[in-house]
PDB file of N, CA and C in Angstrom:
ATOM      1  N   UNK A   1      -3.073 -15.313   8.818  1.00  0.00           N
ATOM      2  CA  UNK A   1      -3.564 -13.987   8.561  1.00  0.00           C
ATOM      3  C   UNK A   1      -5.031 -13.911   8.945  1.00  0.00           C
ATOM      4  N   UNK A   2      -5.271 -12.619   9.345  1.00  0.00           N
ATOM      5  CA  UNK A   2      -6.447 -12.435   9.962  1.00  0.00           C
ATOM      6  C   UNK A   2      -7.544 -11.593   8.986  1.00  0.00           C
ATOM      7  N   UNK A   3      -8.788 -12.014   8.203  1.00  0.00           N
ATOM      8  CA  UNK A   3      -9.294 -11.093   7.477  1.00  0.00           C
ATOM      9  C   UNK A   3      -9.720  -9.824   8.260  1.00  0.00           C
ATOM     10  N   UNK A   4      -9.419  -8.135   7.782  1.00  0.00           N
ATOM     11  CA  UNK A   4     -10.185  -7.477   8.145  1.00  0.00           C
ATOM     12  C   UNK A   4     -10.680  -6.563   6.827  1.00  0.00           C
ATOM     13  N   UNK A   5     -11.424  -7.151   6.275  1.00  0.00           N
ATOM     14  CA  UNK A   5     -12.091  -6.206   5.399  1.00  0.00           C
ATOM     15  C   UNK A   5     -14.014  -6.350   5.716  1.00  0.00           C
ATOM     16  N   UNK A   6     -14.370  -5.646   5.992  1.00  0.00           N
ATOM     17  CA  UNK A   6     -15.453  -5.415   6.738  1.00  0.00           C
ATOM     18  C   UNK A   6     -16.779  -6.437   5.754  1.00  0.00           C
ATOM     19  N   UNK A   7     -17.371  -6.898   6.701  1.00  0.00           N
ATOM     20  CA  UNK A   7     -18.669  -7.839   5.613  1.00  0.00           C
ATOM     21  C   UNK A   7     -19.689  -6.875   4.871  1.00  0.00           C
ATOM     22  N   UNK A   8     -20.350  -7.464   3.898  1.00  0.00           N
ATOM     23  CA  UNK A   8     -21.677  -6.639   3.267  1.00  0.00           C
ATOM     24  C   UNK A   8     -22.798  -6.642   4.809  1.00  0.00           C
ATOM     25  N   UNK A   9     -23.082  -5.625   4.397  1.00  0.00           N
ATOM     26  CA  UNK A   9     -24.407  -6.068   5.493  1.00  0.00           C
ATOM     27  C   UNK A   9     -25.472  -6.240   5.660  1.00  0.00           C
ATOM     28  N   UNK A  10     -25.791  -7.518   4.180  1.00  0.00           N
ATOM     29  CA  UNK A  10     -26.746  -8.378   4.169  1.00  0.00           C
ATOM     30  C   UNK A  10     -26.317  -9.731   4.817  1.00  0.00           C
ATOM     31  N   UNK A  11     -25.136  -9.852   4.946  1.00  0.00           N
ATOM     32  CA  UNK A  11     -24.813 -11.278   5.291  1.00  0.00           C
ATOM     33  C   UNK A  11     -25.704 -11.101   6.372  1.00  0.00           C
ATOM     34  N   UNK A  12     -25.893 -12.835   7.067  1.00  0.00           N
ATOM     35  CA  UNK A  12     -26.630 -13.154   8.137  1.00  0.00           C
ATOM     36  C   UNK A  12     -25.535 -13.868   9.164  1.00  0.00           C
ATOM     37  N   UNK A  13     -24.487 -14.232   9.343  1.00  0.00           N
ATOM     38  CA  UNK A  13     -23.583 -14.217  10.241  1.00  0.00           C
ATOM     39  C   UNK A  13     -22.106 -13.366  10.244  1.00  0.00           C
ATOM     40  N   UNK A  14     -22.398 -12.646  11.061  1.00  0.00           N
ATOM     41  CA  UNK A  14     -21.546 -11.248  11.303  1.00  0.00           C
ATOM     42  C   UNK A  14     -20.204 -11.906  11.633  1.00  0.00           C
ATOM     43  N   UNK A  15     -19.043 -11.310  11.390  1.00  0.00           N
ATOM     44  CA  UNK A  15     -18.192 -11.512  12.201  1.00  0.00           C
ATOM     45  C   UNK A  15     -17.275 -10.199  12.689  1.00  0.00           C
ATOM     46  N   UNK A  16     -17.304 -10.147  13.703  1.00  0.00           N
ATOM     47  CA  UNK A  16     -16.106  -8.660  13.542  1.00  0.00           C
ATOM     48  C   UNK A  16     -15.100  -7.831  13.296  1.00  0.00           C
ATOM     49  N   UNK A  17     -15.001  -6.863  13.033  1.00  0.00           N
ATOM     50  CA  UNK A  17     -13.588  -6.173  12.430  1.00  0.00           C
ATOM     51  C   UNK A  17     -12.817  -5.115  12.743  1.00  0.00           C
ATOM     52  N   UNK A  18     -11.719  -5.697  13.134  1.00  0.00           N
ATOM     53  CA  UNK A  18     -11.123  -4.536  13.701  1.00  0.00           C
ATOM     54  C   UNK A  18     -10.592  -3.471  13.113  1.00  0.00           C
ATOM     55  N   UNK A  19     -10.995  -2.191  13.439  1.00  0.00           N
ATOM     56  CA  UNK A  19     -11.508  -1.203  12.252  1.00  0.00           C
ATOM     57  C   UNK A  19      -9.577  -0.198  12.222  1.00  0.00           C
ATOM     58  N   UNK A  20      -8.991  -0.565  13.387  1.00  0.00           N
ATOM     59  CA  UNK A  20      -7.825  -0.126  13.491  1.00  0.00           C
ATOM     60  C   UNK A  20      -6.671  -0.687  12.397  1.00  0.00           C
ATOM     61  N   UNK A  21      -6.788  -2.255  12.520  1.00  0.00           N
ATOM     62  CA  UNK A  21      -6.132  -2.838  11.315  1.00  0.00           C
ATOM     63  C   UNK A  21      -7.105  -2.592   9.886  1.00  0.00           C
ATOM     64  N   UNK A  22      -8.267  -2.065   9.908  1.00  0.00           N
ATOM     65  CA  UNK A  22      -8.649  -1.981   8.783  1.00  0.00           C
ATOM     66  C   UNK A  22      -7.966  -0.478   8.257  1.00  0.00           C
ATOM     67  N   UNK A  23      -7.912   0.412   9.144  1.00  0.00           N
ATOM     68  CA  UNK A  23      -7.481   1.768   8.560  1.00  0.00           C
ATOM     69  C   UNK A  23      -6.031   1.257   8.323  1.00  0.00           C
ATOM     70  N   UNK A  24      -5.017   0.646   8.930  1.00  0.00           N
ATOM     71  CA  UNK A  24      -3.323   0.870   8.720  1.00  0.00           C
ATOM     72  C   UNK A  24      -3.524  -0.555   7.564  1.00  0.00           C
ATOM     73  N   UNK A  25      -4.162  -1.661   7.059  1.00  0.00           N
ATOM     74  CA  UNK A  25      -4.340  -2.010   6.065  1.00  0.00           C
ATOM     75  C   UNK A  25      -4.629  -1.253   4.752  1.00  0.00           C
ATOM     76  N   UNK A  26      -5.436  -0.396   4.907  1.00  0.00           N
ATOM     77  CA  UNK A  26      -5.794   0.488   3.611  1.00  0.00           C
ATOM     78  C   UNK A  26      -4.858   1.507   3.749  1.00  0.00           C
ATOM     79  N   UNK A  27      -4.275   2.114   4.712  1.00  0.00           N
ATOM     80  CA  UNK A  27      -2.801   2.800   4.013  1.00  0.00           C
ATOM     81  C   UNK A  27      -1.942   2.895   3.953  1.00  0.00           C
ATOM     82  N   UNK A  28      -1.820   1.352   4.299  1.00  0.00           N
ATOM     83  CA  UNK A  28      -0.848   0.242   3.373  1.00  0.00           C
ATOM     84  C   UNK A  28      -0.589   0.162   1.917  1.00  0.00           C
ATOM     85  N   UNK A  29      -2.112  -0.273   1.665  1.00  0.00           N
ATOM     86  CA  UNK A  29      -2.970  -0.293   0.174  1.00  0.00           C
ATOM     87  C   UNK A  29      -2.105   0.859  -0.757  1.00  0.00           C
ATOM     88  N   UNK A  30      -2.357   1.920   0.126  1.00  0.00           N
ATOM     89  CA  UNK A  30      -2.451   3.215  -1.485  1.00  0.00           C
ATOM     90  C   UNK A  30      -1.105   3.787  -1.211  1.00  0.00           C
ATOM     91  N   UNK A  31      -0.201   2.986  -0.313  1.00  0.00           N
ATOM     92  CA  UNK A  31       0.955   3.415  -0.552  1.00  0.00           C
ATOM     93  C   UNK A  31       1.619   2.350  -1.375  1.00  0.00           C
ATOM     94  N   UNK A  32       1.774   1.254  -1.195  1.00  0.00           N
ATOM     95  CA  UNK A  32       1.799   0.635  -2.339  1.00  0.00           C
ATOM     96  C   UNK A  32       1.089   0.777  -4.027  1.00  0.00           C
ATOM     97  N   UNK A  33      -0.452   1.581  -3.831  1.00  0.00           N
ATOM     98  CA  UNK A  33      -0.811   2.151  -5.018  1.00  0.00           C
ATOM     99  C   UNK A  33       0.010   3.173  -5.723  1.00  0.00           C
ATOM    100  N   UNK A  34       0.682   4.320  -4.775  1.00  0.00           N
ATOM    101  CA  UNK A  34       1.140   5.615  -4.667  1.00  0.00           C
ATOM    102  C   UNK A  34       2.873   5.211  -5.726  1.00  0.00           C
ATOM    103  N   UNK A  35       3.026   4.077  -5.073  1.00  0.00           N
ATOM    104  CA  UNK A  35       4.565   3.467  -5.666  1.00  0.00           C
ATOM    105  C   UNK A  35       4.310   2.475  -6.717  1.00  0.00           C
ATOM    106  N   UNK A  36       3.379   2.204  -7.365  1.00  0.00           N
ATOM    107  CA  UNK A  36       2.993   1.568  -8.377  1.00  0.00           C
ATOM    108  C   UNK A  36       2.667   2.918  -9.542  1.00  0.00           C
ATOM    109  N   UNK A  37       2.841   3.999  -9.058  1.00  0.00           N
ATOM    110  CA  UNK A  37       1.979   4.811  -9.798  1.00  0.00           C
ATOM    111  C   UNK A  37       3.098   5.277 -10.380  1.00  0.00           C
ATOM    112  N   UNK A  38       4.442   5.075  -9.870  1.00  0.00           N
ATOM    113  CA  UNK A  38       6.069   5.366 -10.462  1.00  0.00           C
ATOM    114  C   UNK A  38       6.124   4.419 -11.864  1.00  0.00           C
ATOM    115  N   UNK A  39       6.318   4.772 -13.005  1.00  0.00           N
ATOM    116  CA  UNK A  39       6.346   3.673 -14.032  1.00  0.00           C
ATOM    117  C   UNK A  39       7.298   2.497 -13.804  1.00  0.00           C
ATOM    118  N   UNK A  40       7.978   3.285 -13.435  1.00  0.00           N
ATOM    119  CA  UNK A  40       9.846   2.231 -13.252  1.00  0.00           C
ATOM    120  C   UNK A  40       9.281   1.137 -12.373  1.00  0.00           C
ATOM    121  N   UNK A  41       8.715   1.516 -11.588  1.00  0.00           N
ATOM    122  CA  UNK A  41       8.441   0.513 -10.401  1.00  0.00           C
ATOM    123  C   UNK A  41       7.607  -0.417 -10.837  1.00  0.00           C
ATOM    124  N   UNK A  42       6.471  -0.198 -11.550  1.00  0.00           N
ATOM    125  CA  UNK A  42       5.283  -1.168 -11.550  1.00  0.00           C
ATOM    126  C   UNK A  42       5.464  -1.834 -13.310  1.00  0.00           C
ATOM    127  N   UNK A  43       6.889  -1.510 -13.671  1.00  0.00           N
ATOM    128  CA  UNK A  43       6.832  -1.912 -15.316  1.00  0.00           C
ATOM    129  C   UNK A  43       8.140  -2.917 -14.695  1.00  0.00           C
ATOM    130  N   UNK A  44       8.948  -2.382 -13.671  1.00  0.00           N
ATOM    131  CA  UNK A  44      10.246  -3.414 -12.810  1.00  0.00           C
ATOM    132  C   UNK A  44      10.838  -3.145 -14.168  1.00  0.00           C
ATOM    133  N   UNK A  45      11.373  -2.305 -14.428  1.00  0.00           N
ATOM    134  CA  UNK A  45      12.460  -1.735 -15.590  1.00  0.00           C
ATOM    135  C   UNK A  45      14.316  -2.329 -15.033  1.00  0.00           C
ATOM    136  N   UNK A  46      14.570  -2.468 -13.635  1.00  0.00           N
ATOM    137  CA  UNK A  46      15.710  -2.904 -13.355  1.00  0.00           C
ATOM    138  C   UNK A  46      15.649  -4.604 -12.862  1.00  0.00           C
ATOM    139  N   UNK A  47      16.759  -5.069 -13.405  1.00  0.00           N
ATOM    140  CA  UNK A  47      17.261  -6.269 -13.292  1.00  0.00           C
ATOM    141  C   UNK A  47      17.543  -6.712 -12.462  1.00  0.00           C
ATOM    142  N   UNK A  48      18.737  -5.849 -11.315  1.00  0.00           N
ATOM    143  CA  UNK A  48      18.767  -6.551 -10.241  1.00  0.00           C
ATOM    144  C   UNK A  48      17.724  -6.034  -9.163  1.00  0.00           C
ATOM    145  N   UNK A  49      18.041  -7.270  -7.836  1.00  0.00           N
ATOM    146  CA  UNK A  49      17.209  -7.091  -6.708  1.00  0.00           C
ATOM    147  C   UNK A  49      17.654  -5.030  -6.301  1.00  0.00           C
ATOM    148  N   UNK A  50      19.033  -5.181  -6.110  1.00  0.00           N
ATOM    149  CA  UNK A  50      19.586  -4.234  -5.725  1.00  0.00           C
ATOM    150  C   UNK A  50      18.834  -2.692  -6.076  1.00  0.00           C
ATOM    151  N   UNK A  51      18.885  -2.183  -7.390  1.00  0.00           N
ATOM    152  CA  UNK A  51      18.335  -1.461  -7.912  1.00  0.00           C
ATOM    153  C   UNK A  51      17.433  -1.197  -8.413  1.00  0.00           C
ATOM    154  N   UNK A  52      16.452  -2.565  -7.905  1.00  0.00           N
ATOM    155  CA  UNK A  52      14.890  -2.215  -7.849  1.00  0.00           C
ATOM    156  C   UNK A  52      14.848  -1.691  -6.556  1.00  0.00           C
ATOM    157  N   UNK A  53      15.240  -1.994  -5.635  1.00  0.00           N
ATOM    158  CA  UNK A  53      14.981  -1.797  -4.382  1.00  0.00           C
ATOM    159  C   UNK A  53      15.483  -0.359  -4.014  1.00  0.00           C
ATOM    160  N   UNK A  54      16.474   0.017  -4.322  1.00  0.00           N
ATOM    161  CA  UNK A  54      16.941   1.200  -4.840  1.00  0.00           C
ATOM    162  C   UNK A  54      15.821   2.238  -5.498  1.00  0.00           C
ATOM    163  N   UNK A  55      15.646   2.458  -6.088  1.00  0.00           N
ATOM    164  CA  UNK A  55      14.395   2.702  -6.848  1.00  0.00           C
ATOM    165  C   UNK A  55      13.299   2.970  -5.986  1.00  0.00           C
ATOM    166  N   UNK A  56      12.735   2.035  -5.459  1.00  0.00           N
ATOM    167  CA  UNK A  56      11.855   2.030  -4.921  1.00  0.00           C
ATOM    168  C   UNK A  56      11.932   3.005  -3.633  1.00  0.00           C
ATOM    169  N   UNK A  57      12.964   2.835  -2.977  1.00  0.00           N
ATOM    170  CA  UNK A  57      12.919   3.480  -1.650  1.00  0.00           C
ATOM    171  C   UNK A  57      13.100   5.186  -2.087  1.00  0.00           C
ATOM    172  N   UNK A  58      14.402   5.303  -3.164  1.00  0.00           N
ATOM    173  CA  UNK A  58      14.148   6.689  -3.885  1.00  0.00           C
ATOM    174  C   UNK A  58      12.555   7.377  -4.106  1.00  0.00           C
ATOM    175  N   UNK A  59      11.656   6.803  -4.545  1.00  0.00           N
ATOM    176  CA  UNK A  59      10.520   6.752  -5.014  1.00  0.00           C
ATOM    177  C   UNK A  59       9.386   6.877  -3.968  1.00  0.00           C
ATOM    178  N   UNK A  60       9.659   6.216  -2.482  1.00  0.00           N
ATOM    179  CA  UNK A  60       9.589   6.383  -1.036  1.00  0.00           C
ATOM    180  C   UNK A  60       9.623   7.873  -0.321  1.00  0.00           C
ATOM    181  N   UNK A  61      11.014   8.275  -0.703  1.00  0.00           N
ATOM    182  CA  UNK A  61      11.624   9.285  -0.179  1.00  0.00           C
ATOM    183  C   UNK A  61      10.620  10.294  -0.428  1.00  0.00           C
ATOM    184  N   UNK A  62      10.632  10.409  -2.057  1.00  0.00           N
ATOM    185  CA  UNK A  62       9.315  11.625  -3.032  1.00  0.00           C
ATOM    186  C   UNK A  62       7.852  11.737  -2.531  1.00  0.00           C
ATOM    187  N   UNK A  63       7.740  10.161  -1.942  1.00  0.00           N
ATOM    188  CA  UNK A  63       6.073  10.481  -1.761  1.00  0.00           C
ATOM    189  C   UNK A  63       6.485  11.123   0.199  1.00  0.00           C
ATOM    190  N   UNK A  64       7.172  10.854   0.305  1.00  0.00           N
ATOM    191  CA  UNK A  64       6.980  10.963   1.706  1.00  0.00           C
ATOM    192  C   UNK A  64       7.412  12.346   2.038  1.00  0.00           C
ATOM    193  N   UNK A  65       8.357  13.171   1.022  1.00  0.00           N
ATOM    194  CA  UNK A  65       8.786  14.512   0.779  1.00  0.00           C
ATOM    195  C   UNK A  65       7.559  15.525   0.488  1.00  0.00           C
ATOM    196  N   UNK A  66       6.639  14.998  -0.923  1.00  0.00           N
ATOM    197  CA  UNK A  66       5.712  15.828  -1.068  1.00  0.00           C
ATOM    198  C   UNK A  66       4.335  15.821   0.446  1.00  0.00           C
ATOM    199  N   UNK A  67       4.285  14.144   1.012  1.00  0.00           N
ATOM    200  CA  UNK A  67       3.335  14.442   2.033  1.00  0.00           C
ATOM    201  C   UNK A  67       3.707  15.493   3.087  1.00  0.00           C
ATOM    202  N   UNK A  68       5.222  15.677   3.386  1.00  0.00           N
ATOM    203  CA  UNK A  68       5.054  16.908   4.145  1.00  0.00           C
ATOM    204  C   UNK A  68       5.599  18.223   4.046  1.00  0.00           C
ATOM    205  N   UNK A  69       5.039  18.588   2.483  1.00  0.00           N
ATOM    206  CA  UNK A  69       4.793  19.881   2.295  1.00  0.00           C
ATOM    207  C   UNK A  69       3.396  20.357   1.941  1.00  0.00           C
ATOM    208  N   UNK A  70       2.903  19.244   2.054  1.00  0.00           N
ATOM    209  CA  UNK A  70       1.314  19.529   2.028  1.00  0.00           C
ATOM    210  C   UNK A  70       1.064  20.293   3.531  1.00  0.00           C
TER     211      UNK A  70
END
């Protein structure tokens, strides 16, 4: 794995970052935040693999329903 989270910029040896994987990393981030924000999901209320996963993609569907009626 490749770090891209950008340095402070006091450090004294730079290294660079690619700011493309830094944007599809961070909304990565808050979609995984967005599905943590489901209780079921981030408390894992189901037992099996099956119907967590279930769940989850249901839970998928909603965020991805309300983004395009915005």
């Amino acid at each position: 794995m490749v770090p891209v989270i950008p340095m402070r910029k006091t450090r004294k040896l730079r290294v660079a970052v690619d700011r493309r994987l830094y944007r599809l990393r961070n909304l990565v981030e808050r979609c995984f935040n967005k599905l943590k924000n489901a209780r079921r999901v981030a408390t894992r209320y189901d037992k099996t693999a099956e119907s967590f996963l279930g769940f989850i993609d249901i839970t998928s569907i909603r965020l991805w329903l309300r983004h395009l009626s915005t």
